[in-house]
N, C-alpha and C. Protein backbone atom coordinates (compact mmCIF):
# COMPACT_ATOMS: atom_id res chain seq x y z
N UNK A 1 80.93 17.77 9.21
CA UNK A 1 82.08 18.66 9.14
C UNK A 1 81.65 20.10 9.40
N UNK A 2 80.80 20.70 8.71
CA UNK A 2 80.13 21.51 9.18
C UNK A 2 79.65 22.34 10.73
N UNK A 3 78.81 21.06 11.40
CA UNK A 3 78.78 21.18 12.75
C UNK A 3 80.40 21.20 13.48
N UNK A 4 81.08 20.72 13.03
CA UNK A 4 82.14 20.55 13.90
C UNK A 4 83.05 22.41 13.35
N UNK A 5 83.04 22.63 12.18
CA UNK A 5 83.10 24.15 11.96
C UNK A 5 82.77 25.19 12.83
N UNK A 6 81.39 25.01 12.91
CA UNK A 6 80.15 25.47 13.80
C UNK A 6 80.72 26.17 15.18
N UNK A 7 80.33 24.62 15.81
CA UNK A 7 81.04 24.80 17.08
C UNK A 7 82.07 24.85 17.36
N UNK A 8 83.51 25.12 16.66
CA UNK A 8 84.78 25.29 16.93
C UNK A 8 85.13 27.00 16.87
N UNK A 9 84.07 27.45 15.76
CA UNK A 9 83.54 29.14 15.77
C UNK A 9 83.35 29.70 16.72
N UNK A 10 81.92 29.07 17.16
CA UNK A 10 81.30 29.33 18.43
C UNK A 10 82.20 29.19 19.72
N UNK A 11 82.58 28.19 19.88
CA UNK A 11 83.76 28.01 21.09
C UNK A 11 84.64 29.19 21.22
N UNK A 12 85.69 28.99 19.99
CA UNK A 12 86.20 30.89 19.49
C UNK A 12 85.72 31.99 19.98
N UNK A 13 84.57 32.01 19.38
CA UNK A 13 84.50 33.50 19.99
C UNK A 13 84.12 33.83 21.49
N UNK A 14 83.26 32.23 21.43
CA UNK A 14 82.67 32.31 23.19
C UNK A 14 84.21 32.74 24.08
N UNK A 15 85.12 32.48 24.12
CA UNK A 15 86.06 32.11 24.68
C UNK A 15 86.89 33.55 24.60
N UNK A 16 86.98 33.93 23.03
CA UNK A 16 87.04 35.36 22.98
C UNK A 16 86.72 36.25 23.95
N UNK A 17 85.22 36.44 23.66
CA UNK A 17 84.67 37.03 24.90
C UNK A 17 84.51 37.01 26.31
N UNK A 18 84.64 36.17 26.77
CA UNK A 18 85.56 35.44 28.26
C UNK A 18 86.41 36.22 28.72
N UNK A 19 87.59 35.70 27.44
CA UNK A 19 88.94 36.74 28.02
C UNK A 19 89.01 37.98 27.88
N UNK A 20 87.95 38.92 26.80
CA UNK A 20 88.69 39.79 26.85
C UNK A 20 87.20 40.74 28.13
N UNK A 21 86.05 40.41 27.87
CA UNK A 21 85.74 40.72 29.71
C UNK A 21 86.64 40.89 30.47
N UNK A 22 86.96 39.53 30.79
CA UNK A 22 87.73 39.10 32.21
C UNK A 22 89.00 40.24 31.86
N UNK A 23 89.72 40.71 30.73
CA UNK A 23 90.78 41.17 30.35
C UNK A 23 90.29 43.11 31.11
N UNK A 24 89.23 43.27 30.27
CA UNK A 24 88.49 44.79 30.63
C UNK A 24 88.43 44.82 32.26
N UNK A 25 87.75 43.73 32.79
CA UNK A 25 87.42 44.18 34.43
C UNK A 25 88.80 44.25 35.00
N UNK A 26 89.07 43.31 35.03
CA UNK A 26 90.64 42.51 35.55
C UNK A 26 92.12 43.55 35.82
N UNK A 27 92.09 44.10 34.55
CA UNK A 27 93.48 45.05 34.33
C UNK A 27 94.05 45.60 35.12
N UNK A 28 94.97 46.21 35.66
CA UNK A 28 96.59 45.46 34.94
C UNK A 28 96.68 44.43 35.49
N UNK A 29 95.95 43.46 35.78
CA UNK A 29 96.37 42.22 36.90
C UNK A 29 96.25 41.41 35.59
N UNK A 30 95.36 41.29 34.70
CA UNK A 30 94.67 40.27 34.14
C UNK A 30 95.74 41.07 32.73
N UNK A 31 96.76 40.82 32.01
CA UNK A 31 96.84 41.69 30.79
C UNK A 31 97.57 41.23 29.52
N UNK A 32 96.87 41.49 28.55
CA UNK A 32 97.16 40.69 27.34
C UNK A 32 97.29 41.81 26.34
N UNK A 33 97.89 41.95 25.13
CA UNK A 33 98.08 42.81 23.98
C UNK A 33 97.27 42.30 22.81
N UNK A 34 97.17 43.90 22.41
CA UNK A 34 96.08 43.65 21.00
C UNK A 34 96.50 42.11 20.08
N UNK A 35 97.90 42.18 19.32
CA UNK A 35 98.38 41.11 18.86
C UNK A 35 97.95 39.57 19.28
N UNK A 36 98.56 39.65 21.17
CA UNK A 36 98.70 38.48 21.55
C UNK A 36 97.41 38.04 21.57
N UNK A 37 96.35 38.99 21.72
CA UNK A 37 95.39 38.20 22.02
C UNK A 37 94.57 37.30 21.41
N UNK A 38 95.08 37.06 19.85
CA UNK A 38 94.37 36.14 19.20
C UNK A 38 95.33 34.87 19.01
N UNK A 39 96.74 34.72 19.61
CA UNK A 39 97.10 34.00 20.25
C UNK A 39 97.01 33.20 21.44
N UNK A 40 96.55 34.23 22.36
CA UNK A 40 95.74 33.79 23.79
C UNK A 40 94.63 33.13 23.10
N UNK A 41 93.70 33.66 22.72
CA UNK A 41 92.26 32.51 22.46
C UNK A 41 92.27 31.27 21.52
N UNK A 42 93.66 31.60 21.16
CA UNK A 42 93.76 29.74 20.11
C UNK A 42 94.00 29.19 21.13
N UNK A 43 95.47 29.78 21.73
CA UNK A 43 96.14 28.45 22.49
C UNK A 43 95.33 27.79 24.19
N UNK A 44 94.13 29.04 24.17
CA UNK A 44 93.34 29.03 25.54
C UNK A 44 91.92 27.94 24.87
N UNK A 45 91.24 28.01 23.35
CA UNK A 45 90.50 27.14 23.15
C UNK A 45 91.34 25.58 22.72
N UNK A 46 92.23 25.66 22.29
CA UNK A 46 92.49 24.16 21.84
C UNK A 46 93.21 23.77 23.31
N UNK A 47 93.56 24.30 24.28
CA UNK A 47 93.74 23.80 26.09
C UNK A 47 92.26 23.30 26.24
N UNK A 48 90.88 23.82 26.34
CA UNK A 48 90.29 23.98 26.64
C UNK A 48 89.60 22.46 25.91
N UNK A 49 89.38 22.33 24.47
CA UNK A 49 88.95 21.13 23.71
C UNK A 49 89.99 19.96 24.46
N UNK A 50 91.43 19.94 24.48
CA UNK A 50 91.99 18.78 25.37
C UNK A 50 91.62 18.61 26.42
N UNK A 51 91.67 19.28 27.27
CA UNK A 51 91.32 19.10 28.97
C UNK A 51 90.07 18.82 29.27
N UNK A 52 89.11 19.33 28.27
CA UNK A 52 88.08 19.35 28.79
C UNK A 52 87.54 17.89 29.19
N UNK A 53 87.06 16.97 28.17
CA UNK A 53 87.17 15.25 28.09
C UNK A 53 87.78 15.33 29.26
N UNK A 54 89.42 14.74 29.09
CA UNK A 54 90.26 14.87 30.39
C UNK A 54 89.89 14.81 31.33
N UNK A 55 89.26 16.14 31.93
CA UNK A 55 89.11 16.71 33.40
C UNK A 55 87.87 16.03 33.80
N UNK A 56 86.65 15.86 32.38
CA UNK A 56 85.29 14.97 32.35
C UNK A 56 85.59 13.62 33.06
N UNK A 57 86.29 13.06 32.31
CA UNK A 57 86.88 11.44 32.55
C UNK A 57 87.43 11.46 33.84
N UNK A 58 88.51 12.09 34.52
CA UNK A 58 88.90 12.19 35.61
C UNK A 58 88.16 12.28 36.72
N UNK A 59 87.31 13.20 36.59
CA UNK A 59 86.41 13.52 37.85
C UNK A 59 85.61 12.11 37.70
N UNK A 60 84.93 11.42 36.81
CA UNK A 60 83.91 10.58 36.72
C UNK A 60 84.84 9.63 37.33
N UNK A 61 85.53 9.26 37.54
CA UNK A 61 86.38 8.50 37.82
C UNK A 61 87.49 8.16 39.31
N UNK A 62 87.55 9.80 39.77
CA UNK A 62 88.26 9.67 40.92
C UNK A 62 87.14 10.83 41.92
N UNK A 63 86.74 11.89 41.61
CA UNK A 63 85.98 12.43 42.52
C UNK A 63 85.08 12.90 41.46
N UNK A 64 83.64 12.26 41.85
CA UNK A 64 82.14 12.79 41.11
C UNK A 64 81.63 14.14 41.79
N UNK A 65 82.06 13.94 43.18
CA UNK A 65 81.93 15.71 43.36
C UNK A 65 82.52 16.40 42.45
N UNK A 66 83.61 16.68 41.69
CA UNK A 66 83.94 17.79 41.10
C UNK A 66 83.21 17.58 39.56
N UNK A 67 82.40 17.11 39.37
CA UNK A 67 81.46 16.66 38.13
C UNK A 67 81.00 18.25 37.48
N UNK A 68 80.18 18.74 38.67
CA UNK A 68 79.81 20.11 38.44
C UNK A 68 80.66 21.13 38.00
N UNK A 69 81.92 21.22 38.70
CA UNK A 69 82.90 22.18 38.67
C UNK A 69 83.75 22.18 37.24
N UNK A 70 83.70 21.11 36.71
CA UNK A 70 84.81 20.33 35.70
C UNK A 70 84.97 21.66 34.55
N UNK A 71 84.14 22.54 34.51
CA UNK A 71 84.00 23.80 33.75
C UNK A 71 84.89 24.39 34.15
N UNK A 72 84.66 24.50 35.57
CA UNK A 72 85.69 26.14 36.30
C UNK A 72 87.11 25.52 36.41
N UNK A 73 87.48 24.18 36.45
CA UNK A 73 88.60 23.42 36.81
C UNK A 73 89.13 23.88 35.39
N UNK A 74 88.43 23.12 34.28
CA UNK A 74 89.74 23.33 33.16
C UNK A 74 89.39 25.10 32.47
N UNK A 75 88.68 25.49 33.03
CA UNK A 75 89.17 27.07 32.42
C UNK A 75 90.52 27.20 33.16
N UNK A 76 90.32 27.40 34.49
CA UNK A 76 91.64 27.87 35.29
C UNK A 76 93.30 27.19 35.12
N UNK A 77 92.71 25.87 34.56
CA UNK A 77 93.97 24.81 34.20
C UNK A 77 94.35 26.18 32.62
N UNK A 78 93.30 25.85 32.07
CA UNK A 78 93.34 26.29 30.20
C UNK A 78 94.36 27.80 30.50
N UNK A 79 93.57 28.56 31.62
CA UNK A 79 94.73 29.82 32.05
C UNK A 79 96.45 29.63 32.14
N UNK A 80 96.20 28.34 33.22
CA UNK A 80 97.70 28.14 33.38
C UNK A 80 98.34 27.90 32.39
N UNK A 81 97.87 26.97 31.27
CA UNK A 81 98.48 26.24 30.38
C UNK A 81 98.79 27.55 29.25
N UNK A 82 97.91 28.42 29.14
CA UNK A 82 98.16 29.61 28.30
C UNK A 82 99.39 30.51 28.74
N UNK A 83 98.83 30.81 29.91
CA UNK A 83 99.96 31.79 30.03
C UNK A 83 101.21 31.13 30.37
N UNK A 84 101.36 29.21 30.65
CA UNK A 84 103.10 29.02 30.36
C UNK A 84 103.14 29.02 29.09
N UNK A 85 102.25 28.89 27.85
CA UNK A 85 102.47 28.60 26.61
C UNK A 85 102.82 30.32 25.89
N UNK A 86 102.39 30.95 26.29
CA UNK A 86 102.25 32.51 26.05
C UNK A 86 103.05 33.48 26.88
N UNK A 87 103.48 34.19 26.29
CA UNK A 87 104.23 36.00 26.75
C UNK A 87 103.04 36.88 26.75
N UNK A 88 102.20 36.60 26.07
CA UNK A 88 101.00 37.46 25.60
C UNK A 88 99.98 37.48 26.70
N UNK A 89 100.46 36.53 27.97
CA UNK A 89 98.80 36.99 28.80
C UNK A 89 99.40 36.77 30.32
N UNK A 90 99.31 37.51 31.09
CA UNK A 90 100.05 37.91 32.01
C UNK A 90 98.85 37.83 33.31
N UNK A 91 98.62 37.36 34.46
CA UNK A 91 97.46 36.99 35.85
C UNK A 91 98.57 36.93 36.72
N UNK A 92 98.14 38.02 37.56
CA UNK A 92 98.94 38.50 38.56
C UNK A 92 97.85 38.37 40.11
N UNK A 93 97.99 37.64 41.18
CA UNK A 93 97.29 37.64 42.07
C UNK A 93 96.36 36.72 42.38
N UNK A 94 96.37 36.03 43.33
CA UNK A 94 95.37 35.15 43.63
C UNK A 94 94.13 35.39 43.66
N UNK A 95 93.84 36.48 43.61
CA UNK A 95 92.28 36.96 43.53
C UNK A 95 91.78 37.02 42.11
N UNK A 96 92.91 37.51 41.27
CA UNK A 96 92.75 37.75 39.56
C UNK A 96 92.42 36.63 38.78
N UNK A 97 93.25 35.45 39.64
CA UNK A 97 93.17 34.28 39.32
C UNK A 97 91.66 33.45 39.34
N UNK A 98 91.31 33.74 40.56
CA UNK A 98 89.73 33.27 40.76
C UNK A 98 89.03 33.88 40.15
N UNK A 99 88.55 35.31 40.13
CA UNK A 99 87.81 35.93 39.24
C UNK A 99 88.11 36.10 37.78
N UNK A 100 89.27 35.85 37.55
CA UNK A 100 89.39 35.98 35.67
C UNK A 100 88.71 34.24 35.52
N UNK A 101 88.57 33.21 36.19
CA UNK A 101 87.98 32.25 36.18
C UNK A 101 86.62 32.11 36.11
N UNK A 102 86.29 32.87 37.05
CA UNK A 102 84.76 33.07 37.31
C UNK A 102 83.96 33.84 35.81
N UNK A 103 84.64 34.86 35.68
CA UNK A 103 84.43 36.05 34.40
C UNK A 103 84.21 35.40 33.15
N UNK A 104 85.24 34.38 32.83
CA UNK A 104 85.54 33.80 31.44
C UNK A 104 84.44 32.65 31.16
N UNK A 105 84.49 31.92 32.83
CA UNK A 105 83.46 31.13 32.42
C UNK A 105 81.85 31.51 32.04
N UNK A 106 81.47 32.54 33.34
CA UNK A 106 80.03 32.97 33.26
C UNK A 106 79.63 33.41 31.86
N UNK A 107 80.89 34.65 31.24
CA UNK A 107 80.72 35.03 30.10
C UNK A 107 80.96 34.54 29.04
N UNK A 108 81.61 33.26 28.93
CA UNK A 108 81.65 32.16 28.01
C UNK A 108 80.13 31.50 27.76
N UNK A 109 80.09 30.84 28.97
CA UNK A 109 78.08 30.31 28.72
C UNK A 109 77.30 31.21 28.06
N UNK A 110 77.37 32.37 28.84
CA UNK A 110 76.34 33.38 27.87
C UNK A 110 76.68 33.63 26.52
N UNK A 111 77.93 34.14 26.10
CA UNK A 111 77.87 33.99 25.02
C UNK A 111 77.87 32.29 24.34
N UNK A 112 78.63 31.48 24.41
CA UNK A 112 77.54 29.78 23.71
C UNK A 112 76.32 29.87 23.67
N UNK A 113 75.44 30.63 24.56
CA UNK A 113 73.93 30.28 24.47
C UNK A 113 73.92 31.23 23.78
N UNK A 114 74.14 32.36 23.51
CA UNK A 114 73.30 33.63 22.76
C UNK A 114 73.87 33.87 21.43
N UNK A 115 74.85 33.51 20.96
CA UNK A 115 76.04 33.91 19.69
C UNK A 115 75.21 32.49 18.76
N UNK A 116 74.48 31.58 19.12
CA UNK A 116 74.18 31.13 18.05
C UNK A 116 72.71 31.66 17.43
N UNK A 117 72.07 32.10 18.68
CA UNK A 117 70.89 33.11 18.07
C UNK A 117 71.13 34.28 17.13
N UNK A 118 72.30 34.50 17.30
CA UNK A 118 72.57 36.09 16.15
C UNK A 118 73.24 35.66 15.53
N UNK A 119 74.27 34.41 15.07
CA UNK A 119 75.08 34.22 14.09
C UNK A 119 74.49 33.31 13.44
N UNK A 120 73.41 32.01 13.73
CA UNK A 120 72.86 31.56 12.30
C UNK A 120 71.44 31.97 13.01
N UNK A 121 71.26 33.24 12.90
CA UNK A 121 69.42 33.41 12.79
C UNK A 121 68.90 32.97 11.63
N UNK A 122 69.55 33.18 10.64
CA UNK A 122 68.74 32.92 9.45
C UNK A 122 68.57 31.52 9.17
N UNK A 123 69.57 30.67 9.83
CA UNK A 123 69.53 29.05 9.64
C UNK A 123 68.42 28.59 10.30
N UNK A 124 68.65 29.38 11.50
CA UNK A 124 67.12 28.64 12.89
C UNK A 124 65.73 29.56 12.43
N UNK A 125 66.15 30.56 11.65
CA UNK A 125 64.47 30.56 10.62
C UNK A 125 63.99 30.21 10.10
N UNK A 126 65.55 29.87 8.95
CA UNK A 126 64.58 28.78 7.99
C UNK A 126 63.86 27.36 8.34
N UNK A 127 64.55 27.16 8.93
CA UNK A 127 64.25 26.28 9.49
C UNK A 127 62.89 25.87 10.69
N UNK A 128 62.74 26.78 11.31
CA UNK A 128 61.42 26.53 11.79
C UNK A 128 60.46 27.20 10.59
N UNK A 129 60.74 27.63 9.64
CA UNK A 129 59.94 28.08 8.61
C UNK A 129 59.40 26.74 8.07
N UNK A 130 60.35 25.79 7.93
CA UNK A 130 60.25 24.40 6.88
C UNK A 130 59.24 23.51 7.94
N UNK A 131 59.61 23.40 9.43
CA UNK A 131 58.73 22.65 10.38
C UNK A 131 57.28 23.29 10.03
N UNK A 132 56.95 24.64 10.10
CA UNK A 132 55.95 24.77 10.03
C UNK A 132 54.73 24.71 9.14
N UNK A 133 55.87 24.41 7.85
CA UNK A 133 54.97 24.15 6.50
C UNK A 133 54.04 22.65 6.59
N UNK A 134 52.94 23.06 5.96
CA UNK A 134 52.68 21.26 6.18
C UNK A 134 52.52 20.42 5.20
N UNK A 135 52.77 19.34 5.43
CA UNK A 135 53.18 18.09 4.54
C UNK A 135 52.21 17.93 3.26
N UNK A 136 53.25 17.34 2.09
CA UNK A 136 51.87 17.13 1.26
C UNK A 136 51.73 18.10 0.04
C-alpha cells in the first residue's frame, strides 16, 4: 500500500511538472489557471493511469511499432481527455499540441527519475546504510 502511495505521489508531481513547464514555455497557447491547475493534474494523472495499460495492450496487439511511442500517444490522448474534461486547460494550435506533448513527457521522465532521489533520500540511505553493514 505504501509503494502504491509512493508512486501515485511521484506520478503527481512528475506530471505536475510536465504541465506546468509545458504551461511556462507554451503560453498563451498552452493555458491553465492557478486554481485549475490542480484540477488539470488529477484529471491529466488518473487519464494517464487508465490509458496507459490500454494504449500498452493495444499497441502489443494491433501495431508493435507504436510499442515505443505508447508514452507520447497517451500523454497527448491524457491532453485531450483533460481539456474535454476541464475549462481549466486550454491548447490552442497544432504545434502547441505536439510540443506541450513533447515538454510534459521529456519533463515528466526527468522528474520520475530524479524526485525520488530528493524525496526519499533518507529511505535510499538508510538503506544502503543497512546493505552495507555486515552480517552477524
Amino acid at each position: 500500500m505504501l509503494r502504491l502511495i509512493a508512486s501515485t505521489t511521484l506520478e503527481l508531481l512528475a506530471n505536475a511538472i510536465g504541465l506546468l513547464v509545458a504551461w511556462w514555455i507554451l503560453r498563451p497557447e498552452f493555458s491553465t489557471d492557478a486554481t485549475g491547475f490542480i484540477i488539470v493534474v488529477a484529471i491529466f494523472t488518473v487519464a494517464r493511469f487508465i490509458l496507459a495499460p490500454l494504449m500498452m495492450k493495444l499497441s502489443m496487439r494491433y501495431a508493435r511499432v507504436l510499442v515505443g511511442g505508447v508514452s507520447l500517444v497517451t500523454i497527448v490522448v491524457s491532453l485531450i481527455v483533460t481539456t474535454l474534461l476541464s475549462s481549466h486547460l486550454s491548447i490552442s494550435g497544432f504545434t502547441t499540441w505536439i510540443l506541450a506533448t513533447l515538454i510534459v513527457w521529456i519533463f515528466g521522465v526527468a522528474a520520475q527519475l530524479l524526485l525520488p532521489l530528493v524525496i526519499f533520500k533518507k529511505t535510499l540511505a538508510a538503506r544502503s546504510d543497512r546493505s552495507m553493514t555486515p552480517l552477524g
